[in-house]
Protein backbone atom coordinates (compact mmCIF):
# COMPACT_ATOMS: atom_id res chain seq x y z
CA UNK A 1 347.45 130.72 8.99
CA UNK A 2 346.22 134.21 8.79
CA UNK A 3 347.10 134.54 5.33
CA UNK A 4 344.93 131.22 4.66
CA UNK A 5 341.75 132.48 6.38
CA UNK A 6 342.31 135.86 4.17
CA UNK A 7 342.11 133.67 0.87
CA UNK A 8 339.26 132.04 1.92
CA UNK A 9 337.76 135.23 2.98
CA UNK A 10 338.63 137.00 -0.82
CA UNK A 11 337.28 133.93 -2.73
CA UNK A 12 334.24 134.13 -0.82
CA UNK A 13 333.78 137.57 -1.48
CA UNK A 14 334.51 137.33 -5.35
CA UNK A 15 332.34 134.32 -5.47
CA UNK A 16 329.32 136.39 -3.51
CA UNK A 17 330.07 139.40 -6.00
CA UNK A 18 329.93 137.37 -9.10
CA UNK A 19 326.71 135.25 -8.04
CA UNK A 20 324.98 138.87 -7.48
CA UNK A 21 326.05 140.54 -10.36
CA UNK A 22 324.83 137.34 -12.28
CA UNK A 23 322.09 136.53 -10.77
CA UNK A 24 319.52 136.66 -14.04
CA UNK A 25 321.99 134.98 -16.13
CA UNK A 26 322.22 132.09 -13.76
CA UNK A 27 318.70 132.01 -12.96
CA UNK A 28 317.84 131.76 -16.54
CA UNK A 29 319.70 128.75 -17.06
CA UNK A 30 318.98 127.08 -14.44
CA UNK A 31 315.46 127.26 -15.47
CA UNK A 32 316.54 126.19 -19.36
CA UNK A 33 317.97 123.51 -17.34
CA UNK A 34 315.50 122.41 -15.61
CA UNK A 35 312.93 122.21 -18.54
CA UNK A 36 315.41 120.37 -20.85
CA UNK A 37 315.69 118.23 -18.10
CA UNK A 38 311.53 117.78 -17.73
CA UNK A 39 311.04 117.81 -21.63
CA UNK A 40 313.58 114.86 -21.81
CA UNK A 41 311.70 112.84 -19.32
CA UNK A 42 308.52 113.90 -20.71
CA UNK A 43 309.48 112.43 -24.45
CA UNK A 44 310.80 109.54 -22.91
CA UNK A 45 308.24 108.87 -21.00
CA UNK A 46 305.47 109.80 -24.00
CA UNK A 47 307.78 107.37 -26.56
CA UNK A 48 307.42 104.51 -23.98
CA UNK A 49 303.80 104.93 -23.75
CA UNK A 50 303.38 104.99 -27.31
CA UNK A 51 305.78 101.78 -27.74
CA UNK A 52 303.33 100.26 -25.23
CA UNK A 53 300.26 101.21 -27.41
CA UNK A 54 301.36 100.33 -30.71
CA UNK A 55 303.09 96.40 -29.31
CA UNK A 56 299.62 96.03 -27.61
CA UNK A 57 298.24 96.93 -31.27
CA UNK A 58 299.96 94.58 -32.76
CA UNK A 59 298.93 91.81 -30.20
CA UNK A 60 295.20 92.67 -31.08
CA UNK A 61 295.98 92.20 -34.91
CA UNK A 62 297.84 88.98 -34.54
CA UNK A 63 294.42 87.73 -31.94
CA UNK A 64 292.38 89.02 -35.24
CA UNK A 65 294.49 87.06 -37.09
CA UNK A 66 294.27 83.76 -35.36
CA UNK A 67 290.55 84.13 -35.29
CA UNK A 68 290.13 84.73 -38.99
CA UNK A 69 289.01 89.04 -38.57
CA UNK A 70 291.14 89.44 -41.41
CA UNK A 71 289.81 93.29 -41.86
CA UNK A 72 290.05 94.26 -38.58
CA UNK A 73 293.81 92.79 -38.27
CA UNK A 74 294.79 94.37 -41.87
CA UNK A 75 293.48 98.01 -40.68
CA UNK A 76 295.29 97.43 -37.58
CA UNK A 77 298.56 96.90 -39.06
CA UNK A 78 298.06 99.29 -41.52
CA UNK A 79 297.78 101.91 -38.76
CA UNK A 80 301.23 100.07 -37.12
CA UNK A 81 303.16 100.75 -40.52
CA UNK A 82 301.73 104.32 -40.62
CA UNK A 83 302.89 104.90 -36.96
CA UNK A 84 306.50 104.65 -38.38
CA UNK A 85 307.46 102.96 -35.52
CA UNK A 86 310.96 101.22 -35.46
CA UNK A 87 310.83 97.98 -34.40
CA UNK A 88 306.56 97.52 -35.13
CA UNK A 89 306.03 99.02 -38.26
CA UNK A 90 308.35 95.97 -40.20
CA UNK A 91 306.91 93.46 -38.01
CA UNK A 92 303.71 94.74 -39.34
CA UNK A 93 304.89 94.79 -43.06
CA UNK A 94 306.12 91.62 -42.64
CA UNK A 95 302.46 89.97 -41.17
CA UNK A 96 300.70 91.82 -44.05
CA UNK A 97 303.08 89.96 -46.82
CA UNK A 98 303.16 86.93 -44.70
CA UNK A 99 299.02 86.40 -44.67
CA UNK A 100 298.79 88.26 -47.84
CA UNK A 101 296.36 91.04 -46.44
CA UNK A 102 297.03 93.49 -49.14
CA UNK A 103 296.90 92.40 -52.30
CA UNK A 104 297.53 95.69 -53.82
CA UNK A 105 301.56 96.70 -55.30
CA UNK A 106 301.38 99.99 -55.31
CA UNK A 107 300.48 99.87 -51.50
CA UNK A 108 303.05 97.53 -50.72
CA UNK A 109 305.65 99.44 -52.21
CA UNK A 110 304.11 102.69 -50.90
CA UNK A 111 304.87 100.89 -47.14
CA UNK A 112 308.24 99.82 -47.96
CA UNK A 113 308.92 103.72 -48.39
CA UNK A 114 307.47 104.95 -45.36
CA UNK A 115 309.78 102.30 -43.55
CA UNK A 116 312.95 103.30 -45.70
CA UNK A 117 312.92 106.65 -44.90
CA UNK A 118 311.84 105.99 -41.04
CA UNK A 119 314.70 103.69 -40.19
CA UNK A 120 317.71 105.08 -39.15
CA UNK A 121 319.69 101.67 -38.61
CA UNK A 122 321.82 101.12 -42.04
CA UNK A 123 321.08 96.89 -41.21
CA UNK A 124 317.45 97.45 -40.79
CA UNK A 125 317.23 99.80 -44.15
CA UNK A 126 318.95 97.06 -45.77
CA UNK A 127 317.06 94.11 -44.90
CA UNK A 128 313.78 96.69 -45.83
CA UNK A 129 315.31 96.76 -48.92
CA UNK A 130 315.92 92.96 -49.41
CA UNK A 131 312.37 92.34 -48.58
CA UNK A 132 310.99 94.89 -50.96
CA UNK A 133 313.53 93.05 -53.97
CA UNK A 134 312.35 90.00 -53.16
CA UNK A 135 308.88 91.12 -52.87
CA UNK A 136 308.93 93.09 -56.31
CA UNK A 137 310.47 89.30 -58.14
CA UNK A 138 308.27 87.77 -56.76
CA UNK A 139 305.23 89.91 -58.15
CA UNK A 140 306.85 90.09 -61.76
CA UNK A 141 308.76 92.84 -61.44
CA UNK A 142 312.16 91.23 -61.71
CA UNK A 143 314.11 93.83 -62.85
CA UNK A 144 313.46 96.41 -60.24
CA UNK A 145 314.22 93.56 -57.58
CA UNK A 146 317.57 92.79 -59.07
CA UNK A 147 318.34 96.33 -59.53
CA UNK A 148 317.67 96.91 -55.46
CA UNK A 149 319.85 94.02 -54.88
CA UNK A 150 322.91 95.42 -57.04
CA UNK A 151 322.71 98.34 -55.17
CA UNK A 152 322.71 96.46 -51.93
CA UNK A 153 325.83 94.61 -53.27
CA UNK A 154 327.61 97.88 -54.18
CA UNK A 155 326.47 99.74 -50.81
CA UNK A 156 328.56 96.52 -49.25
CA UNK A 157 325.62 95.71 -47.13
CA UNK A 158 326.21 92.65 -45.04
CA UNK A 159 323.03 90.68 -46.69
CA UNK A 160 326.01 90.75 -49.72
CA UNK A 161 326.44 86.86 -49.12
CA UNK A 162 323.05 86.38 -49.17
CA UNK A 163 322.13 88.46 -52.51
CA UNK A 164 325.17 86.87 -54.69
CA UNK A 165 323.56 83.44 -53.70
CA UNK A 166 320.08 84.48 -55.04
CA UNK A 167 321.07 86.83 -58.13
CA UNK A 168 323.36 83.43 -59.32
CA UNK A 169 320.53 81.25 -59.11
């Protein structure tokens, strides 16, 4: 029993000698700790807010929408696609094709970019893709819409059902 009390006594006293002769070291990352741990809850906390902002956005643009403010809904979802926001910024593409608010190609396309290289989800990218194809056929510019698809087809997205259909037709 006296031998026990001894060990507990030593580790103690190596534990005490260690935590002073580290003191700064440990200190210092507790602190780097502690502010990963408040910068992680800050950016979450700052994303959510932002989510919030831009799906309230895109509320007001479909209200414009339904009341015929055309402009004011375009700008609105032009500043959505901009945002390069996951989940909004296609929904947003999508209105603006759907009601045909920008008539412009070159600005379509230019949007379609922005959301290629902001989605990091290989199913989202694709079905970016198959939208832009299908919008480039369907303003004349078959080739380069075919060409997207092939590449889908060799990438062995999972729209490759979808693409043999269409390219047979």
């Amino acid at each position: 029993m006296d031998q026990k009390s001894e060990n507990k006594l030593e580790i103690k006293s190596k534990l005490l000698k260690f935590f002073n002769s580290n003191k700064t070291l440990i200190l210092i990352l507790l602190i780097i700790f502690l502010v990963m741990v408040s910068s992680f809850i800050f950016i979450e906390n700052y994303n959510k807010k932002k989510n919030k902002l831009i799906s309230e956005k895109f509320i007001q643009a479909k209200l414009y929408l339904s009341s015929d403010k055309k402009r004011n809904a375009k700008s609105i979802l032009e500043e959505i696609v901009l945002s390069k926001n996951d989940f909004y910024s296609i929904l947003a593409l999508n209105l603006i094709l759907e009601k045909n608010l920008i008539t412009e190609k070159n600005k379509i396309i230019k949007y379609f970019k922005i959301l290629e290289e902001t989605t990091s989800a290989k199913d989202k990218n694709d079905l970016i893709k198959f939208k832009k194809a299908l919008y480039l056929m369907k303003n004349s510019d078959t080739e380069k819409g075919e060409n997207i698809m092939k590449n889908l087809i060799d990438q062995n997205s999972n729209l490759k059902p979808i693409i043999k259909e269409l390219l047979e037709k």
